[in-house]
Protein backbone atom coordinates (compact mmCIF):
# COMPACT_ATOMS: atom_id res chain seq x y z
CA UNK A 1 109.26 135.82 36.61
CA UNK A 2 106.86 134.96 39.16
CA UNK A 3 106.12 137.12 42.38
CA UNK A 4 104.97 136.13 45.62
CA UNK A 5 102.20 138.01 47.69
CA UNK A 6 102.47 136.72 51.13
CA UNK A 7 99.31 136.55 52.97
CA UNK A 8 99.43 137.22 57.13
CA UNK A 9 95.97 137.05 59.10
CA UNK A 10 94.86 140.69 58.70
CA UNK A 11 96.81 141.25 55.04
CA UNK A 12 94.16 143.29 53.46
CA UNK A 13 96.50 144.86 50.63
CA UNK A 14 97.02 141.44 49.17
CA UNK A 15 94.52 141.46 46.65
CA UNK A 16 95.58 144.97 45.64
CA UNK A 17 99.22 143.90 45.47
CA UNK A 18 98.31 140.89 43.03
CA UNK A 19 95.86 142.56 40.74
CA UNK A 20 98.71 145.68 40.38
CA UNK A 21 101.58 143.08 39.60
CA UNK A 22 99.51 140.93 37.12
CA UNK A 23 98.74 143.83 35.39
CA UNK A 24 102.31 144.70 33.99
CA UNK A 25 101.83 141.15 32.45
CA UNK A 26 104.29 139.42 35.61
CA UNK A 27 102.93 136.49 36.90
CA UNK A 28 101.96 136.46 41.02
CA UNK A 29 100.28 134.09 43.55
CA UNK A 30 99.22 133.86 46.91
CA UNK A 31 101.93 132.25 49.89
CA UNK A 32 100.25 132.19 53.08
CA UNK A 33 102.36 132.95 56.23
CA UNK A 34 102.68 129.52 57.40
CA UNK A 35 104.62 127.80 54.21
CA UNK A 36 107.95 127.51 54.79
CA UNK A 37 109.52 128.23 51.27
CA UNK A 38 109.46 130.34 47.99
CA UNK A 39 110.74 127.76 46.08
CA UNK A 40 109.29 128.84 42.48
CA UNK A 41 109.06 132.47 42.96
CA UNK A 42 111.73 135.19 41.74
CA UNK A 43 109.89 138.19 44.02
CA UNK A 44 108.21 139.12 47.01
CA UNK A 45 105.85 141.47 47.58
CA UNK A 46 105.21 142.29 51.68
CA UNK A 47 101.79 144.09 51.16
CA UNK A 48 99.29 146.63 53.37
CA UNK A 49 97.11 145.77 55.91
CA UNK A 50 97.03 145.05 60.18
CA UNK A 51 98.97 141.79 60.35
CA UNK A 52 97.64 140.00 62.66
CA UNK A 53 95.62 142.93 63.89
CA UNK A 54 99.13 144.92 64.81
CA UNK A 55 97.98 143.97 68.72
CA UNK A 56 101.59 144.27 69.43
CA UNK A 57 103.41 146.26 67.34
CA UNK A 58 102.36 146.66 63.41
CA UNK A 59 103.92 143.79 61.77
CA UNK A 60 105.89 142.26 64.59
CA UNK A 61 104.11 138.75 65.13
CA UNK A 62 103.93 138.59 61.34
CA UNK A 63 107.98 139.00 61.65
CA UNK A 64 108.11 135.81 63.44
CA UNK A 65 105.61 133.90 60.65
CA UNK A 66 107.83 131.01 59.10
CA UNK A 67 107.92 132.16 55.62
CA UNK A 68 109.64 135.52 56.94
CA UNK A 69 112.51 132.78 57.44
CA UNK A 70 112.70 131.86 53.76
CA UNK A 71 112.25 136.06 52.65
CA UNK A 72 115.58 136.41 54.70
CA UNK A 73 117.66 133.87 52.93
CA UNK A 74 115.61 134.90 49.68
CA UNK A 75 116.92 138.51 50.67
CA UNK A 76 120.02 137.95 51.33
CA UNK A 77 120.83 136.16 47.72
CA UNK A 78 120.02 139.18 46.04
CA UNK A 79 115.91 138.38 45.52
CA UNK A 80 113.74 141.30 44.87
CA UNK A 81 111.61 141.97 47.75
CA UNK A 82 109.22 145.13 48.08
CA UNK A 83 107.45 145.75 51.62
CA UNK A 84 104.53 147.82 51.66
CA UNK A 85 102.78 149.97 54.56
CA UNK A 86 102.12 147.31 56.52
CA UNK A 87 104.88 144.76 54.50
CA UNK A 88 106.89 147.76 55.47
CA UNK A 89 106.55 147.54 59.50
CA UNK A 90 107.09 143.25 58.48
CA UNK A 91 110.97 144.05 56.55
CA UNK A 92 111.79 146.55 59.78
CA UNK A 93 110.23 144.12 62.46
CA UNK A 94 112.05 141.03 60.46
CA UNK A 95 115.57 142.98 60.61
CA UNK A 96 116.13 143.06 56.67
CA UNK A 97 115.51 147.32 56.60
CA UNK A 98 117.04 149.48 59.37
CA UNK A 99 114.30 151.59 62.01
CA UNK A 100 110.77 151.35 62.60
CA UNK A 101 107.53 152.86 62.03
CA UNK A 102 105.59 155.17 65.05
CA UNK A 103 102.22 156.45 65.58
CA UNK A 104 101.43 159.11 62.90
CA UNK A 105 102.79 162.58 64.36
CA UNK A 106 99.43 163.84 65.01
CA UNK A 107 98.53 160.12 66.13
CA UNK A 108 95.48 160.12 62.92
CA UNK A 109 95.11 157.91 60.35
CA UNK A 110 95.93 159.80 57.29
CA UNK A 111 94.40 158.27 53.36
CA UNK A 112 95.34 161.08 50.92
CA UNK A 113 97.66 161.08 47.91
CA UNK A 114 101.14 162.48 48.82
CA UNK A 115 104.00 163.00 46.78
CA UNK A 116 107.75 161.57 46.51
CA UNK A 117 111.14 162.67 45.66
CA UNK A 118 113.13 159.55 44.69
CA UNK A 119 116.42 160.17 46.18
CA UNK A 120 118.37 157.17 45.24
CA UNK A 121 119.69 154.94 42.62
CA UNK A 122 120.67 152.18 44.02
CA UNK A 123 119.92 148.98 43.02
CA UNK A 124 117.27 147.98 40.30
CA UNK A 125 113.96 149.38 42.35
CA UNK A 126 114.75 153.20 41.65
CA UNK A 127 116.17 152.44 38.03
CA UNK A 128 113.29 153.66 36.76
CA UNK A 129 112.11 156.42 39.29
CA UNK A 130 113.38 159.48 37.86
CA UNK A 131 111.07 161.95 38.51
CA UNK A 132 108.71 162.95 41.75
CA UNK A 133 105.42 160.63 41.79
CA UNK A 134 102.48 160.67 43.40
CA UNK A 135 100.64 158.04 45.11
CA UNK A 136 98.20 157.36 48.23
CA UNK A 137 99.34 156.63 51.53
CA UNK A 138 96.42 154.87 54.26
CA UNK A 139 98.04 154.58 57.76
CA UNK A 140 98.09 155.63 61.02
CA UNK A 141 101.55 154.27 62.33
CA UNK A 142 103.97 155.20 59.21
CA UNK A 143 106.71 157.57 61.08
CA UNK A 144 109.43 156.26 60.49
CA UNK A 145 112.25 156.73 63.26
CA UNK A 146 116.19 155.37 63.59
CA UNK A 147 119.42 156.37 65.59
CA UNK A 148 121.42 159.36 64.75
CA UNK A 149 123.76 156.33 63.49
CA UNK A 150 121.31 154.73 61.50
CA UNK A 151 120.27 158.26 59.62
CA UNK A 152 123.40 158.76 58.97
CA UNK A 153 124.70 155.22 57.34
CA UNK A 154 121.30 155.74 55.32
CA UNK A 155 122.09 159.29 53.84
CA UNK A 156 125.47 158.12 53.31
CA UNK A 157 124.82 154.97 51.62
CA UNK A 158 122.44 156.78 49.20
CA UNK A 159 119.87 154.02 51.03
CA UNK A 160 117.07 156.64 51.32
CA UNK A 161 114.65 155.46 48.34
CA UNK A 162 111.94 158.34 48.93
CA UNK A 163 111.38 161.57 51.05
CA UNK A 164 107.59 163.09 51.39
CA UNK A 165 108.11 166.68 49.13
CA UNK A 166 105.25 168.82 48.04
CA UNK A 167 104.29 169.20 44.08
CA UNK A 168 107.66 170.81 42.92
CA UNK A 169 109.89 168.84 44.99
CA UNK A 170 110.27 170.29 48.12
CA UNK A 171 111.33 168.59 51.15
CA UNK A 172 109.68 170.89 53.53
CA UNK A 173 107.24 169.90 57.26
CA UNK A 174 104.32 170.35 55.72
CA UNK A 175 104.72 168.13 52.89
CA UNK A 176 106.45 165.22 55.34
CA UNK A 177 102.65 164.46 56.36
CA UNK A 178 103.57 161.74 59.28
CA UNK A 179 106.05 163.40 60.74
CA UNK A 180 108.75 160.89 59.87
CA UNK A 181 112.34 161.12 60.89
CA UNK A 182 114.36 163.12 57.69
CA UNK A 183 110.67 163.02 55.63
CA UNK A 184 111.91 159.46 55.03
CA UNK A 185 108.93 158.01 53.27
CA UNK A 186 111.07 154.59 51.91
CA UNK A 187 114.22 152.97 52.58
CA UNK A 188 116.60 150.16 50.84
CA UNK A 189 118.90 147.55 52.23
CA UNK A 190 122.52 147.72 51.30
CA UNK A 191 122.50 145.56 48.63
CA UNK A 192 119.48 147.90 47.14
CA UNK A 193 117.52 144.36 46.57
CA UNK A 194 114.77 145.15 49.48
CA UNK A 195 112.52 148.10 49.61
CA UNK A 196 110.51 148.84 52.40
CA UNK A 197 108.37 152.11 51.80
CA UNK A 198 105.16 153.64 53.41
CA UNK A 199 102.77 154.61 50.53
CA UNK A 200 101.36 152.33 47.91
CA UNK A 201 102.60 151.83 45.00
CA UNK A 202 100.09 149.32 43.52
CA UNK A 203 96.83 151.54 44.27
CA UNK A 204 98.53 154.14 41.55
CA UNK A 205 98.65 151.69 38.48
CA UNK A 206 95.37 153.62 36.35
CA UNK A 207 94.78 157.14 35.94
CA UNK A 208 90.85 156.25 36.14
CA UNK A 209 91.64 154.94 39.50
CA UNK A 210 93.62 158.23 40.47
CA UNK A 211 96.91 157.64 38.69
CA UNK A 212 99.45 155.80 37.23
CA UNK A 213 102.68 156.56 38.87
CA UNK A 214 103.04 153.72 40.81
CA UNK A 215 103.91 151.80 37.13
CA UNK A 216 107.18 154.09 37.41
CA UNK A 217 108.58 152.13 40.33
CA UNK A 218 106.83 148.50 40.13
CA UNK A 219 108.15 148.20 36.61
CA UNK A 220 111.41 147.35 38.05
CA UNK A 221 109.93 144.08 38.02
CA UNK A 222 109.11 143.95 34.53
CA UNK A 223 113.08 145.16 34.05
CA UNK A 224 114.34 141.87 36.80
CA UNK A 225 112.33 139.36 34.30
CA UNK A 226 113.67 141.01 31.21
């Protein structure tokens, strides 16, 4: 198993992304936005940051970067691929997750720990993710919105990975800190192979560094290699 971290002018998550994955003992490297292939990799990780500086929208030049070319055909075989924050806005501006990702509903940028209620099991990302977890979100355009259509092919699909709850599982307005459509904090593609979800994962890998939780869910690649 080796994962790729792609790099975009502005990816400042990258570094966090690689040191997170090489610590469940998985091998990672680098691709930078303008290679044209993942031959050699069995992952992708989309990480955090302002792409490109998100002057147009957040992660919608970085959509058009050639190696988002090979991460659809990668995608669409069945390859793992994780979007984060930022690699989020990439997978919804790319096409390969449904909706988008609006100006924070009090239009701040919010860096606190939040927690999430896994709400599906499908495919091999939410194996693992049984209980709630709780990990840091930093962003200031992470509300995510869809059609009436869309919300409702995602609850029925069971393609809703994670909804914003407070410490004993509630789904309530104050916990859903962003305001996001449904307190929809993480979706998944049909095929469950591509998650695309707001707060980050691989800053929540050591309790001296906050907590662990994020292990819970970036496992899953330990569980692909295996």
């Amino acid at each position: 198993m080796k994962v790729a971290v792609l790099q975009f002018p502005g990816s400042n998550c990258d570094q966090d992304a690689l040191h997170g994955i090489q610590s469940l003992g998985v091998a990672a490297d680098y691709v930078w936005h303008q290679e044209a292939s993942l031959a050699g990799f069995e992952a992708v990780f989309v990480p955090g940051g302002f792409s490109y500086g998100d002057y147009l929208r957040c992660g919608a030049i970085a959509a058009r970067s050639p190696i988002m070319a090979a991460v659809a055909e990668f995608a669409e075989a069945g390859g793992p691929v994780i979007g984060v924050c930022n690699g989020f806005q990439v997978l919804c501006e790319a096409g390969l997750l449904p909706g988008g990702l609006l100006l924070n509903r009090d239009q701040k940028f919010l860096c606190q720990g939040v927690w999430l209620k896994p709400e599906s099991r499908l495919g091999f990302w939410m194996e693992g993710v049984d209980r709630l977890v709780r990990v840091p979100i930093a962003h200031g355009e992470g509300r995510y919105v869809c059609d009436a259509e869309t919300l409702a092919r995602l609850n029925g699909e069971g393609r809703v990975a994670f909804r914003y709850c407070d410490a004993e599982g509630r789904v309530t307005e104050e916990a859903n800190v962003n305001g996001s459509m449904d307190s929809i904090a993480g979706v998944l593609n049909e095929k469950g192979n591509v998650l695309g979800m707001m707060p980050h994962p691989e800053r929540a890998l050591d309790d001296l560094l906050g907590g662990s939780d994020g292990r819970l869910l970036l496992s899953a690649l330990v569980r692909v290699r295996a």
